[in-house]
N, C-alpha and C. Protein backbone atom coordinates (compact mmCIF):
# COMPACT_ATOMS: atom_id res chain seq x y z
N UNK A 1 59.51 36.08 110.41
CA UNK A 1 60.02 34.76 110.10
C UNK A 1 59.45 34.27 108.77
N UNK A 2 60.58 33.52 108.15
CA UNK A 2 59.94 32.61 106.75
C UNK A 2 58.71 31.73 107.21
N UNK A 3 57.92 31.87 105.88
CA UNK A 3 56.85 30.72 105.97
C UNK A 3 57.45 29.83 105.74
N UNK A 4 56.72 28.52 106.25
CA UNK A 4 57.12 26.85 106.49
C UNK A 4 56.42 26.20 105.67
N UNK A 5 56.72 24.97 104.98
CA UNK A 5 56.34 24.19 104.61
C UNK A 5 56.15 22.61 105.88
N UNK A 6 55.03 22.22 106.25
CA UNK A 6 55.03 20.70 107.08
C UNK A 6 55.17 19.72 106.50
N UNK A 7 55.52 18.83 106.94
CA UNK A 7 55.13 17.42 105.38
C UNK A 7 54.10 16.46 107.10
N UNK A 8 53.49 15.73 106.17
CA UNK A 8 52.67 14.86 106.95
C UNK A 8 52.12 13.81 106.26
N UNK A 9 52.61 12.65 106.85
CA UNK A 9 52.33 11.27 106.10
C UNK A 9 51.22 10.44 107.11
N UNK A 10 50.24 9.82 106.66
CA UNK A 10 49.34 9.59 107.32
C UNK A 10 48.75 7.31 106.73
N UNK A 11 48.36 6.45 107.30
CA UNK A 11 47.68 5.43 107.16
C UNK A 11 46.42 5.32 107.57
N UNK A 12 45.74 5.08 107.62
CA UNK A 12 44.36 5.05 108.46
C UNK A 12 43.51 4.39 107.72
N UNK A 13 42.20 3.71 108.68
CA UNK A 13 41.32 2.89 107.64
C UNK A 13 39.93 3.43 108.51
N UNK A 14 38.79 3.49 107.86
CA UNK A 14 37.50 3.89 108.75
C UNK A 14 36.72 2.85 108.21
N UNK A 15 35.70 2.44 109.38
CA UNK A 15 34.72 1.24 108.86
C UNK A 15 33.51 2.58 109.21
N UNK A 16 32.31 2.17 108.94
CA UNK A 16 30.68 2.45 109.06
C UNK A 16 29.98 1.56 108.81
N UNK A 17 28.79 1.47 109.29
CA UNK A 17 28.30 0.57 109.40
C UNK A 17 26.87 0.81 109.22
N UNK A 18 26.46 2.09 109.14
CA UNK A 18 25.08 2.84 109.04
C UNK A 18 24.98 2.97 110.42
N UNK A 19 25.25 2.51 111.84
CA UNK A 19 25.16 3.40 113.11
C UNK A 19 25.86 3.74 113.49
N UNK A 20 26.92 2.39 113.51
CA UNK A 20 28.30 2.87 114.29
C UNK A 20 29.26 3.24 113.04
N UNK A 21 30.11 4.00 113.50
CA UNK A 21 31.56 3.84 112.39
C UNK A 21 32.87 3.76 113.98
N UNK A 22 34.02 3.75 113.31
CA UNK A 22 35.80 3.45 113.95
C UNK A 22 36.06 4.06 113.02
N UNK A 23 37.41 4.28 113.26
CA UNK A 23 38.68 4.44 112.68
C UNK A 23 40.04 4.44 113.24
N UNK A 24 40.86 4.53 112.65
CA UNK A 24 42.25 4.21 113.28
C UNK A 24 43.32 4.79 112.31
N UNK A 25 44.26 5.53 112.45
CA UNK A 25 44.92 6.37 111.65
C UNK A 25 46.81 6.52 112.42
N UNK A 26 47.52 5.90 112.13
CA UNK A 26 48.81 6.52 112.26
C UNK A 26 49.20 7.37 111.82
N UNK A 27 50.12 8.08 112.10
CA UNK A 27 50.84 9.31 111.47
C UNK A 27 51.83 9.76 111.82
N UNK A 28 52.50 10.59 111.04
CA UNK A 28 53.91 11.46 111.19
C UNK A 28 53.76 12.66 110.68
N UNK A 29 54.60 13.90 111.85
CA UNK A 29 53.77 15.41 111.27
C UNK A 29 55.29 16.11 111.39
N UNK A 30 55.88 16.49 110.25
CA UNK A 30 57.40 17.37 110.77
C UNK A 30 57.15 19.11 110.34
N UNK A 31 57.70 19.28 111.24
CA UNK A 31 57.63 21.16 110.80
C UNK A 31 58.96 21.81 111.81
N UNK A 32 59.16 23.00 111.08
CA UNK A 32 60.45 23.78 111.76
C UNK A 32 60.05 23.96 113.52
N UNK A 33 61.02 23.82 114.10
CA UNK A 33 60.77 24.19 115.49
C UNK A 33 60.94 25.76 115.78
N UNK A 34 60.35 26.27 116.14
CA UNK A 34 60.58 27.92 116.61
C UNK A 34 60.60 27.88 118.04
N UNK A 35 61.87 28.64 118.76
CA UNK A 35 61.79 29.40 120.05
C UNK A 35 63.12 30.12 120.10
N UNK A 36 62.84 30.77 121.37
CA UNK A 36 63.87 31.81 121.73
C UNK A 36 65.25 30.75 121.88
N UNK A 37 66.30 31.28 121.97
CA UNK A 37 67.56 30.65 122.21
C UNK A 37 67.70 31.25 123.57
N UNK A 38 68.32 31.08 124.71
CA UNK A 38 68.95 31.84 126.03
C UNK A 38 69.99 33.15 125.72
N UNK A 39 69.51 33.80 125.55
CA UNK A 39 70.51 35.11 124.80
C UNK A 39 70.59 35.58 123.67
N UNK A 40 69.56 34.81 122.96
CA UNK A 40 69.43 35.03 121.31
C UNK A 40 68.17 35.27 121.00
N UNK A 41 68.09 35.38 119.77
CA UNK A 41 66.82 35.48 119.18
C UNK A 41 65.29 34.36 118.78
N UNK A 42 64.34 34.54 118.81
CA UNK A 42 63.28 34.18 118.07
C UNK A 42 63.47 33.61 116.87
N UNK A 43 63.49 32.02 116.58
CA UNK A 43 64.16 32.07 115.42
C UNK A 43 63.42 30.21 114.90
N UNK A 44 63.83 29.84 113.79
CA UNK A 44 63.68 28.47 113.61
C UNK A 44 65.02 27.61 114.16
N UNK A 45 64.81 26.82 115.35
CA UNK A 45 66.11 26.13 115.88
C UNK A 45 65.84 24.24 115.43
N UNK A 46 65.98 23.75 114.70
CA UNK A 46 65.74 22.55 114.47
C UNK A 46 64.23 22.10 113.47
N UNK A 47 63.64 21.03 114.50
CA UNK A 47 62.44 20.50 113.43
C UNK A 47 61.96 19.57 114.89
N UNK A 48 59.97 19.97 114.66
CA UNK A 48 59.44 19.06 115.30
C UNK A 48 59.07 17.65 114.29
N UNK A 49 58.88 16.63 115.09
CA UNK A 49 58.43 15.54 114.17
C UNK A 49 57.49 14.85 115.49
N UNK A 50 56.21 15.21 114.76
CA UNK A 50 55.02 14.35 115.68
C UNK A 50 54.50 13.07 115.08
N UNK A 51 55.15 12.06 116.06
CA UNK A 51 54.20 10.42 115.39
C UNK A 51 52.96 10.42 116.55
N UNK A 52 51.88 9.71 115.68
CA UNK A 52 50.98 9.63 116.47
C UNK A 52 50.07 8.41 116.31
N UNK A 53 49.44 8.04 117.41
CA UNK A 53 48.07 7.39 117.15
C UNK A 53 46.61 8.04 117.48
N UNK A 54 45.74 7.90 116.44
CA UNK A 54 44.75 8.06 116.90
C UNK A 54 43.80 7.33 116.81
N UNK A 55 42.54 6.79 117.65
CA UNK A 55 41.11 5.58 117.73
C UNK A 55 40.21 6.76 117.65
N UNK A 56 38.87 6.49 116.91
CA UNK A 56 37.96 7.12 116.87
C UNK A 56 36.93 6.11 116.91
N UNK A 57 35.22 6.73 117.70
CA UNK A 57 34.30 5.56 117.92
C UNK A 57 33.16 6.40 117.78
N UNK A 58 32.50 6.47 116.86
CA UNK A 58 31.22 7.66 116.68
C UNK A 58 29.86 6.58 116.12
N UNK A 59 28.44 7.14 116.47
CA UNK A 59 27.89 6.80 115.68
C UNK A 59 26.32 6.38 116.69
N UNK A 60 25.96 5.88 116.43
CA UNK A 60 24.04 5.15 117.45
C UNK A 60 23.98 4.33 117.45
N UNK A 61 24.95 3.65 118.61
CA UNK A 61 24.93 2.30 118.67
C UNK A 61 23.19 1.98 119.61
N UNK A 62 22.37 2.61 120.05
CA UNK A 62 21.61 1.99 120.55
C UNK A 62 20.54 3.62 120.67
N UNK A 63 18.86 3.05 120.13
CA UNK A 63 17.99 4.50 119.69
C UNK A 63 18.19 5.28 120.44
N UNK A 64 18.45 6.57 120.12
CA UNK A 64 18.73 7.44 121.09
C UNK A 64 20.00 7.90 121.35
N UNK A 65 20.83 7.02 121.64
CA UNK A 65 21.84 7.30 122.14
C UNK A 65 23.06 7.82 120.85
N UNK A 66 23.87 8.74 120.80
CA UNK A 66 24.44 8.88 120.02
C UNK A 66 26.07 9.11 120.91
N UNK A 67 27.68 8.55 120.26
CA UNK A 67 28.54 8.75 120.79
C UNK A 67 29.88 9.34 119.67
N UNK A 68 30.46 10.11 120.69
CA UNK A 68 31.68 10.66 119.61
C UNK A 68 32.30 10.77 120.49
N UNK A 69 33.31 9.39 120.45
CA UNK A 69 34.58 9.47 121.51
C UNK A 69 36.24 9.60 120.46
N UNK A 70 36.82 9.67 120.88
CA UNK A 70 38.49 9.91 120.31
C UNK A 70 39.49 10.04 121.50
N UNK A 71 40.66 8.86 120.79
CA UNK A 71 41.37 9.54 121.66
C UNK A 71 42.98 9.86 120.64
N UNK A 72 44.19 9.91 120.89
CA UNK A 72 45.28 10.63 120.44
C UNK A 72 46.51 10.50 121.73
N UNK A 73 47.11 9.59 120.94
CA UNK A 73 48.29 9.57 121.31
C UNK A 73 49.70 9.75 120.72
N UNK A 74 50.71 10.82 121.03
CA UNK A 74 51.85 11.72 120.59
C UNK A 74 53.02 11.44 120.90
N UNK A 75 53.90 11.27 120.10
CA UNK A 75 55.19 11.28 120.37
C UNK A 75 56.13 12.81 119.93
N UNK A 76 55.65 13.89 120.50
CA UNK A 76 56.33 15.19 119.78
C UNK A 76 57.69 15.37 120.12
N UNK A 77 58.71 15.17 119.47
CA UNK A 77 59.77 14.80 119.88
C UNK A 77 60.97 16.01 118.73
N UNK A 78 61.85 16.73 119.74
CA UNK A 78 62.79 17.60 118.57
C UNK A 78 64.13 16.67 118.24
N UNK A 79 64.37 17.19 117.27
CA UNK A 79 65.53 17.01 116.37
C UNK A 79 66.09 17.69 115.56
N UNK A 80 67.38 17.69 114.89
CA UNK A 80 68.65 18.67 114.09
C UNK A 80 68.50 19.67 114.50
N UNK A 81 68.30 20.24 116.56
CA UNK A 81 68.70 21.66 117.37
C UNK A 81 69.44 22.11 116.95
N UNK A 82 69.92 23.20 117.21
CA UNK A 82 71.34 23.78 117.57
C UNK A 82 72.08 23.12 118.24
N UNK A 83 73.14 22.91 117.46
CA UNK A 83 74.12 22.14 118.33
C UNK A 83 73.97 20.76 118.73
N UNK A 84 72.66 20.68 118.47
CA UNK A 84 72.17 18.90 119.03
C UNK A 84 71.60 19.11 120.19
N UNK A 85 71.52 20.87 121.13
CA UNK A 85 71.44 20.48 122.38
C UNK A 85 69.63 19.75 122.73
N UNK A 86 68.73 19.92 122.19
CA UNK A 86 67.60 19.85 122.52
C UNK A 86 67.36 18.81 121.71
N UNK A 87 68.14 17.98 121.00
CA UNK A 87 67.74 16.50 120.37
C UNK A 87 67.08 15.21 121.11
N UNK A 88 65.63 15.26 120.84
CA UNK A 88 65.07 13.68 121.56
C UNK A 88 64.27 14.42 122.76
N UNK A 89 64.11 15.93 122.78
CA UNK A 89 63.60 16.37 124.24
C UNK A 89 62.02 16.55 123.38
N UNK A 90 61.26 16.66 124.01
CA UNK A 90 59.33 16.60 123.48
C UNK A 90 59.82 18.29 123.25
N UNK A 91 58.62 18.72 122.42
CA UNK A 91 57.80 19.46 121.91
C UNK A 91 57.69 20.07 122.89
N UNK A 92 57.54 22.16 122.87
CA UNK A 92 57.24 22.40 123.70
C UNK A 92 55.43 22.89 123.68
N UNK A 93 54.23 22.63 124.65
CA UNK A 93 53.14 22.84 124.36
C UNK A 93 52.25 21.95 123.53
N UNK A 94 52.82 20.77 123.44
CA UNK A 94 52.23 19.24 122.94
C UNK A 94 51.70 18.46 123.52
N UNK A 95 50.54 18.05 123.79
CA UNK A 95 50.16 16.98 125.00
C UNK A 95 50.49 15.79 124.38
N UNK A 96 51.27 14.86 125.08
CA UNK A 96 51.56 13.61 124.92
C UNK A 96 49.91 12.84 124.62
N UNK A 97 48.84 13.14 124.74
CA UNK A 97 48.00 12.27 124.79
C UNK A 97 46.55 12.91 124.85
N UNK A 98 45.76 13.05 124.29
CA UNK A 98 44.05 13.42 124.63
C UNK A 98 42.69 12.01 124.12
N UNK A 99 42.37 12.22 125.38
CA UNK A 99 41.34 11.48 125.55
C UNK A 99 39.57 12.33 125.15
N UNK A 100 38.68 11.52 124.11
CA UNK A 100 37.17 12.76 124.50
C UNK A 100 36.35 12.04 124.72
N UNK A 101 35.12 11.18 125.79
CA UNK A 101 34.64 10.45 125.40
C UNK A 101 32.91 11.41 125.87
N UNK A 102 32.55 11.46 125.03
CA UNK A 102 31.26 12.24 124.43
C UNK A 102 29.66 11.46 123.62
N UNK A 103 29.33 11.89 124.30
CA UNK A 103 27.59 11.06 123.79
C UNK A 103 26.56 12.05 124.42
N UNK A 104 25.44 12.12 123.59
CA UNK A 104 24.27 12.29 124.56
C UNK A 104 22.89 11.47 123.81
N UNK A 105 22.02 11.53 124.65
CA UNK A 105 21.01 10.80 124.57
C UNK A 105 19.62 11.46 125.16
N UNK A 106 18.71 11.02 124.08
CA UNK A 106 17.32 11.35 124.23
C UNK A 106 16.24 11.05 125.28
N UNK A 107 15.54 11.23 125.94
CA UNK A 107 14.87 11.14 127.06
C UNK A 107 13.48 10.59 126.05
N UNK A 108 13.41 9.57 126.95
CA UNK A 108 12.18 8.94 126.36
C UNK A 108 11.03 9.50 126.85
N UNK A 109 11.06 9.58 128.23
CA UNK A 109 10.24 10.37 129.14
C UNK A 109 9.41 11.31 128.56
N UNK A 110 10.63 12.28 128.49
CA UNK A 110 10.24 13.94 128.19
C UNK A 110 10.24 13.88 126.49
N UNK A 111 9.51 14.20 125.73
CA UNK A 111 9.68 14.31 124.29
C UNK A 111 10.49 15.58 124.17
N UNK A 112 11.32 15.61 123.35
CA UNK A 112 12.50 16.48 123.06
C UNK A 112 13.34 16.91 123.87
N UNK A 113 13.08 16.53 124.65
CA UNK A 113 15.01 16.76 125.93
C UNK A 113 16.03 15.80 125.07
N UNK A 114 17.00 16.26 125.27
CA UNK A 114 18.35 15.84 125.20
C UNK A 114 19.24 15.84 125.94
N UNK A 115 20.06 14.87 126.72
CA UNK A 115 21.18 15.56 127.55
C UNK A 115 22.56 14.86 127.14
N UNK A 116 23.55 15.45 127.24
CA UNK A 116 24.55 15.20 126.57
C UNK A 116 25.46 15.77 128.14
N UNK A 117 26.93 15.24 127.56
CA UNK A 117 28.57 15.33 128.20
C UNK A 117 29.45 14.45 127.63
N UNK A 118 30.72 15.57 128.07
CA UNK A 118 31.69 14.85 127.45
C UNK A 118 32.91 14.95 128.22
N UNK A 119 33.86 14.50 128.52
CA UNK A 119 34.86 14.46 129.76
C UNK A 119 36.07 14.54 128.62
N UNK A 120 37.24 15.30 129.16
CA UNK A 120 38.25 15.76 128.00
C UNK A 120 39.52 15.84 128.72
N UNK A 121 40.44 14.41 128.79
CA UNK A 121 41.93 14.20 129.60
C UNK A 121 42.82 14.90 128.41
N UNK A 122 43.63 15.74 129.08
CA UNK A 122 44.68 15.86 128.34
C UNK A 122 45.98 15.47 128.68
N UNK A 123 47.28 15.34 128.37
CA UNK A 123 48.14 14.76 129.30
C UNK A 123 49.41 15.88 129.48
N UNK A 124 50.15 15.94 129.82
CA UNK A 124 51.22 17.21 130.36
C UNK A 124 51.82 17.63 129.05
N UNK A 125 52.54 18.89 129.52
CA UNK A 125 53.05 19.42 127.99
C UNK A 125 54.55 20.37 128.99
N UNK A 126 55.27 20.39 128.14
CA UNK A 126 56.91 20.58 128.66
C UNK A 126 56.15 22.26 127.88
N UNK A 127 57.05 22.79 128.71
CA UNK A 127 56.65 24.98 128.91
C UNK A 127 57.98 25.01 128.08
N UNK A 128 59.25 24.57 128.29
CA UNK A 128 60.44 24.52 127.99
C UNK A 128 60.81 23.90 126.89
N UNK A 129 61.71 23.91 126.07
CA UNK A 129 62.64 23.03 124.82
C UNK A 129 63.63 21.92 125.63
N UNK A 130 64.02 22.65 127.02
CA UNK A 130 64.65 21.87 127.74
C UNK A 130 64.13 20.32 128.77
N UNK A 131 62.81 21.29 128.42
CA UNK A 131 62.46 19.89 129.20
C UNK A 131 62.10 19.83 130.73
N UNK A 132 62.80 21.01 131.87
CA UNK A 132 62.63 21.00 132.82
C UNK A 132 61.58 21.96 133.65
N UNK A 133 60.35 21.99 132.45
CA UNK A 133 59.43 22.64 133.42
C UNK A 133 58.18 22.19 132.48
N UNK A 134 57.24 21.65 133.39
CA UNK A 134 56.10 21.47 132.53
C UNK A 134 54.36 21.74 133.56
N UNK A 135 53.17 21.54 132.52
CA UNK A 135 52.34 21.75 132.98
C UNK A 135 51.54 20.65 133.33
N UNK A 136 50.73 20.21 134.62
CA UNK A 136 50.19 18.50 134.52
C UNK A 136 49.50 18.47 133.59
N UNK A 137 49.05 16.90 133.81
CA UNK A 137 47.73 16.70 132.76
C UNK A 137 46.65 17.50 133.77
N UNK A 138 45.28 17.21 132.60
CA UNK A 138 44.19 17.64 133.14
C UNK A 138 42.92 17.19 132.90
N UNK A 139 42.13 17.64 133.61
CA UNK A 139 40.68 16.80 133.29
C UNK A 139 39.25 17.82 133.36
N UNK A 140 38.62 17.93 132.57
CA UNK A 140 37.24 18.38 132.12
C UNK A 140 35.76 18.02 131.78
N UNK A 141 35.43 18.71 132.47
CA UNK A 141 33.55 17.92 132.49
C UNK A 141 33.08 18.72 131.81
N UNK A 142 32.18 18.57 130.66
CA UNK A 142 31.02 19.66 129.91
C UNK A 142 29.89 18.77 130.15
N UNK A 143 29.15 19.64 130.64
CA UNK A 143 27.61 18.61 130.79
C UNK A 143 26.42 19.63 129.52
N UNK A 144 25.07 19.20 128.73
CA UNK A 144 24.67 19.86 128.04
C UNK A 144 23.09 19.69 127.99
N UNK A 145 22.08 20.64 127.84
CA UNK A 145 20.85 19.70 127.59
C UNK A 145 20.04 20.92 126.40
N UNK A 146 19.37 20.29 125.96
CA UNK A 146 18.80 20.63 124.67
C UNK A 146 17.13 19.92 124.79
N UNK A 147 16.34 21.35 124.59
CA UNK A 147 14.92 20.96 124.54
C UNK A 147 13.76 21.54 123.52
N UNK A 148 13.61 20.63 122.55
CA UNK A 148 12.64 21.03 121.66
C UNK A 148 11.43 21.27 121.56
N UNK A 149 10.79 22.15 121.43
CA UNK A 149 9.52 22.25 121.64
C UNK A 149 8.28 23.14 120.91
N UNK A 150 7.24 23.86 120.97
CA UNK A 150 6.60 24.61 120.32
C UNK A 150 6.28 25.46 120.77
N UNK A 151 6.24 26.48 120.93
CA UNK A 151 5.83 28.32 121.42
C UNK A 151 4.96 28.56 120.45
N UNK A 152 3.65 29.35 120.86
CA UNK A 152 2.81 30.09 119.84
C UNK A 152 3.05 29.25 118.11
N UNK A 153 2.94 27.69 118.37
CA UNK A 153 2.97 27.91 117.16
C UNK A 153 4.33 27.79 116.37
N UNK A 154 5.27 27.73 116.94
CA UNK A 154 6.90 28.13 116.23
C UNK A 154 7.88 26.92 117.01
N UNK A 155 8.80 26.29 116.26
CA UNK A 155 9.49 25.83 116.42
C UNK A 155 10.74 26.39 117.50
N UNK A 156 11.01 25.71 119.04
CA UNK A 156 12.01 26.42 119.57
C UNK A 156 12.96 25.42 119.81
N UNK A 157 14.00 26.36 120.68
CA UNK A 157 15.08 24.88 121.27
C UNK A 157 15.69 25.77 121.97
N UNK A 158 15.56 25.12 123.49
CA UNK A 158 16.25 25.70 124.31
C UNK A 158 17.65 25.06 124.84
N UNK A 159 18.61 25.86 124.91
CA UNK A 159 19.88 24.59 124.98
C UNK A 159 20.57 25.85 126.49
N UNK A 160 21.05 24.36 127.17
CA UNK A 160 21.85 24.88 128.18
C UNK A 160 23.39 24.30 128.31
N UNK A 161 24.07 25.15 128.22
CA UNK A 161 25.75 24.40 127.71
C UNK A 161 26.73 24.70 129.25
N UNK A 162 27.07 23.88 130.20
CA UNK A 162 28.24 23.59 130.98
C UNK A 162 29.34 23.65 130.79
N UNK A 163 30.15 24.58 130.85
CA UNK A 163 32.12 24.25 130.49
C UNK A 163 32.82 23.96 132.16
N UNK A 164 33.11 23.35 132.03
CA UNK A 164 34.06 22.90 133.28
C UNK A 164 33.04 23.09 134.58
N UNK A 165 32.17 21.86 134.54
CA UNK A 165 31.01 21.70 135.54
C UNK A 165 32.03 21.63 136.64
N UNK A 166 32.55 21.01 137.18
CA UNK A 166 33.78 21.00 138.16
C UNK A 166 34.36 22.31 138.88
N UNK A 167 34.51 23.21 138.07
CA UNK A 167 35.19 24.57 138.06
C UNK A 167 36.52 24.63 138.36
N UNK A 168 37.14 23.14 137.62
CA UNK A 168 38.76 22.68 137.85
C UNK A 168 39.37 24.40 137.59
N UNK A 169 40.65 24.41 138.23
CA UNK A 169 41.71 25.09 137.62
C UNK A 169 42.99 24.60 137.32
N UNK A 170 43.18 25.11 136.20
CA UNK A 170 43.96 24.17 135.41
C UNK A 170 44.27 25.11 134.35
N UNK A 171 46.00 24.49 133.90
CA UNK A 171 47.01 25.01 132.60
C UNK A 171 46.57 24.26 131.13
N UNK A 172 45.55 24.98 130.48
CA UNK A 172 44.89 24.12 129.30
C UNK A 172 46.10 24.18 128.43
N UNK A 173 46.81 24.67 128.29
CA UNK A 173 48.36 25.03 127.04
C UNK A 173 49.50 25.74 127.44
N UNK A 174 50.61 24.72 126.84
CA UNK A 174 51.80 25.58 126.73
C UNK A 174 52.41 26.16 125.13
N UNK A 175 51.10 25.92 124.47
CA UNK A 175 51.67 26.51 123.08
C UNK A 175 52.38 27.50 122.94
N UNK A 176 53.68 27.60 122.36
CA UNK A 176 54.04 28.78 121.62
C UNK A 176 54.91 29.24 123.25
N UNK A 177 55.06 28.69 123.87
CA UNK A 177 55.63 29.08 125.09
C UNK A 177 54.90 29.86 126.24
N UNK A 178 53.68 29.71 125.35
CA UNK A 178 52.86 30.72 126.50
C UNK A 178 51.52 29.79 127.45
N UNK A 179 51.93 30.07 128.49
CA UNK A 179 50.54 29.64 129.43
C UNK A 179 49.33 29.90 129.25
N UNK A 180 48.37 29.12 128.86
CA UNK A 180 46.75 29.68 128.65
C UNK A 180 45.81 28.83 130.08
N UNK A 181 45.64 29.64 131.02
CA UNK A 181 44.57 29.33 131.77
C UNK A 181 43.25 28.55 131.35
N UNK A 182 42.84 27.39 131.74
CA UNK A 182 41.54 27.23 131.14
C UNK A 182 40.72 27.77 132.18
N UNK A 183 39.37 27.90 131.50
CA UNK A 183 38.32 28.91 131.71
C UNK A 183 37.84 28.41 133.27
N UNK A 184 36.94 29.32 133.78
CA UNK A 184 36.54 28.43 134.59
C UNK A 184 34.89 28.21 134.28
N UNK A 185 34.20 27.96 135.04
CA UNK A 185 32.89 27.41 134.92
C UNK A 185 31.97 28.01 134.04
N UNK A 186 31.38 27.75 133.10
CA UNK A 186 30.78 28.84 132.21
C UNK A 186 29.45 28.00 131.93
N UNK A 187 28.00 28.87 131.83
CA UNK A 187 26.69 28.89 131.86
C UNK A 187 26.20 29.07 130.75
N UNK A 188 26.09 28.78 129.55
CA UNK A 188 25.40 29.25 129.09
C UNK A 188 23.45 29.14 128.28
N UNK A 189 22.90 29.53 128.22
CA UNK A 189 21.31 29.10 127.88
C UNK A 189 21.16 30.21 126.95
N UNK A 190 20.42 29.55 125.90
CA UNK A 190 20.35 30.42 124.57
C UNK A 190 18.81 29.39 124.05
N UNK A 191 18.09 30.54 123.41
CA UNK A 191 16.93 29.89 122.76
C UNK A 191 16.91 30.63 121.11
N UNK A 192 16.69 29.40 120.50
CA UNK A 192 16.66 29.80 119.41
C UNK A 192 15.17 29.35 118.25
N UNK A 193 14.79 29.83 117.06
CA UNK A 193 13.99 29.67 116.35
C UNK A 193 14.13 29.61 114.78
N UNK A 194 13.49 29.08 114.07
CA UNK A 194 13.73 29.17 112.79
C UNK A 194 12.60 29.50 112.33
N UNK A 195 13.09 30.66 111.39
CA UNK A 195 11.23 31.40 110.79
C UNK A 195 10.58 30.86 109.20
């Protein structure tokens, strides 16, 4: 297939403040639509055009505590199909909507612990151009902790990372027409050093 050109027009304003910052950004995103036809080929059939909103809220509002939330809201919507038939139907593999709301914070207690999470809604996405098959929304827990400390002398940090504390199962994407399973529960602990 030909390479594409997108066009994407964007407004947005960001404040900071030295702890906290916002922002707020509208937008419009158009690009060729690609999928199979019912008996045909792989091909460019029309044009997506994504309007959107997005809120952003980052920053230390209070010692310790640090937050990076966002959320995103989509209107992925096709137009000039074939034939008109798929005009005004969503995007296929677009979530109408993602939510992240994310922080962690320092333990006063313990000197150098950290514990952090972040919870991650996404909202349904059409499998189809037609429209009549889609995947739900979904929901995700990452929990995280991070501990600094000294060994022999040496700077360490031990970090322990949670993916889907829950062990939801769940359709993370319909991109591209294809189903992607999200993961299920994943562990990981890693220590690291700087020499």
């Amino acid at each position: 297939m030909k390479p594409y050109v997108s066009e994407q027009n964007e407004l947005g304003m960001k404040f900071e403040d030295g702890t906290l910052g916002a922002g707020i950004a509208l937008f419009e995103i158009t690009k060729p639509e690609a999928y199979g036809e019912t008996g045909g080929t792989y091909d460019y059939y029309g044009e997506q055009r994504n309007r959107g909103l997005e809120l952003s809220l980052f920053g230390e509002p209070l010692a310790g505590l640090r937050i990076n939330t966002w959320a995103t809201w989509l209107d992925p919507k096709l137009q000039h199909t074939q034939n008109g038939t798929n005009d005004g139907n969503y995007a296929v593999g677009v979530a109408k909507y993602r939510l992240v709301l994310g922080g962690e914070y320092d333990l006063r207690k313990v000197q150098g612990l950290t514990l952090g999470g972040k919870v991650i809604r996404s909202g349904p996405q059409y499998v189809n151009t037609s429209n009549s098959l889609a995947i739900d929304p979904w929901t995700r827990v990452d929990v995280s902790a991070r501990y600094e400390t000294t060994l022999a002398q040496q700077d360490v940090t031990w970090r322990l990372n949670i993916t889907n504390l829950m062990n939801e199962g769940y359709w993370a994407s319909a991109a591209g027409g294809y189903l992607t399973q999200g993961n299920p529960r994943e562990i990981k602990l890693s220590l690291s050093t700087e020499f």
